[in-house]
Protein backbone atom coordinates (compact mmCIF):
# COMPACT_ATOMS: atom_id res chain seq x y z
CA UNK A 1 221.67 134.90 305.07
CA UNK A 2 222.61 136.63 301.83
CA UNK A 3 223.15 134.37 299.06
CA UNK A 4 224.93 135.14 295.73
CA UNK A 5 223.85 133.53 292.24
CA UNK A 6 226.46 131.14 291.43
CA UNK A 7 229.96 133.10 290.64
CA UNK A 8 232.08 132.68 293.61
CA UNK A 9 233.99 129.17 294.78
CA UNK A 10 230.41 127.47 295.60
CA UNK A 11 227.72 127.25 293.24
CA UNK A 12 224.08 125.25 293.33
CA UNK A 13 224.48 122.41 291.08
CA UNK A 14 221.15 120.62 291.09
CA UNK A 15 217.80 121.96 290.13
CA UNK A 16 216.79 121.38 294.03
CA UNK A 17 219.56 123.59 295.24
CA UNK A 18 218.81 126.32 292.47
CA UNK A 19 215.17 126.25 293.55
CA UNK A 20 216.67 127.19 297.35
CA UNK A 21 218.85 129.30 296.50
CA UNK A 22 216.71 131.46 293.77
CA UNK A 23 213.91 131.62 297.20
CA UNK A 24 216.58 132.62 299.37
CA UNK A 25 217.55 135.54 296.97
CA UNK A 26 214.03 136.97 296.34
CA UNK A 27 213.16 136.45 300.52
CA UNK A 28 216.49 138.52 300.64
CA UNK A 29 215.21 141.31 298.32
CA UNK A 30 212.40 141.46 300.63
CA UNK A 31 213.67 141.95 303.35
CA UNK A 32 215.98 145.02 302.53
CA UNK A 33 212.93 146.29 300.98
CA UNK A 34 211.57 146.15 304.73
CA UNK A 35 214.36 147.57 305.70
CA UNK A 36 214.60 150.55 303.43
CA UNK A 37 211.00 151.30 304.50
CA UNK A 38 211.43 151.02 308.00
CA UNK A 39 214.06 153.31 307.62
CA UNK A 40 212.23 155.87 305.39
CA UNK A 41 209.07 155.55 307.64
CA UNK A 42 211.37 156.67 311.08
CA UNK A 43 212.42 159.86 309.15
CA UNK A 44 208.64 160.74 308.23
CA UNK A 45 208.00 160.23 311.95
CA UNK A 46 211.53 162.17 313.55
CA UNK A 47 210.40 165.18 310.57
CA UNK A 48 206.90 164.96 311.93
CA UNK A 49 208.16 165.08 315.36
CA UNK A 50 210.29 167.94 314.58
CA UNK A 51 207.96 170.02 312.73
CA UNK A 52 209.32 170.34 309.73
CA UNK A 53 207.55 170.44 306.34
CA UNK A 54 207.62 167.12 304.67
CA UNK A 55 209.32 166.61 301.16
CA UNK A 56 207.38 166.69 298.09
CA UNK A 57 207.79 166.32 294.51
CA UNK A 58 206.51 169.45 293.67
CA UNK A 59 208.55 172.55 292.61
CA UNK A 60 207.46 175.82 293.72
C-alpha cells in the first residue's frame, strides 16, 4: 500500500506511472493522518472515561 518515491530497485518511469504513484503517496499521507487521529481521539475518550483532567497548553 505504501509506496516510496523512486530510490529503491523499482522506480516510475513514465509520466502515467508518476501521476499513480505521486496519488498513491498523498492517499497514503492521509490515511496515517486518520490514523494518528483515531488514535488521539480514543485517548480523549479512555481520559474522559477515566476522569482525568484533559491536557492543555496552558502553564499554571
Amino acid at each position: 500500500m505504501f509506496a516510496t518515491v523512486g530510490f529503491g530497485d523499482i522506480a516510475a518511469v513514465t509520466d502515467g506511472t508518476r501521476a499513480v504513484v505521486s496519488a498513491q503517496i498523498v492517499c497514503n499521507l492521509i490515511f496515517l493522518a486518520l490514523v494518528v487521529r483515531l488514535f488521539v481521539l480514543a485517548a480523549k475518550h479512555r481520559r474522559q472515561q477515566v476522569g482525568e483532567k484533559p491536557i492543555t497548553d496552558e502553564s499554571p
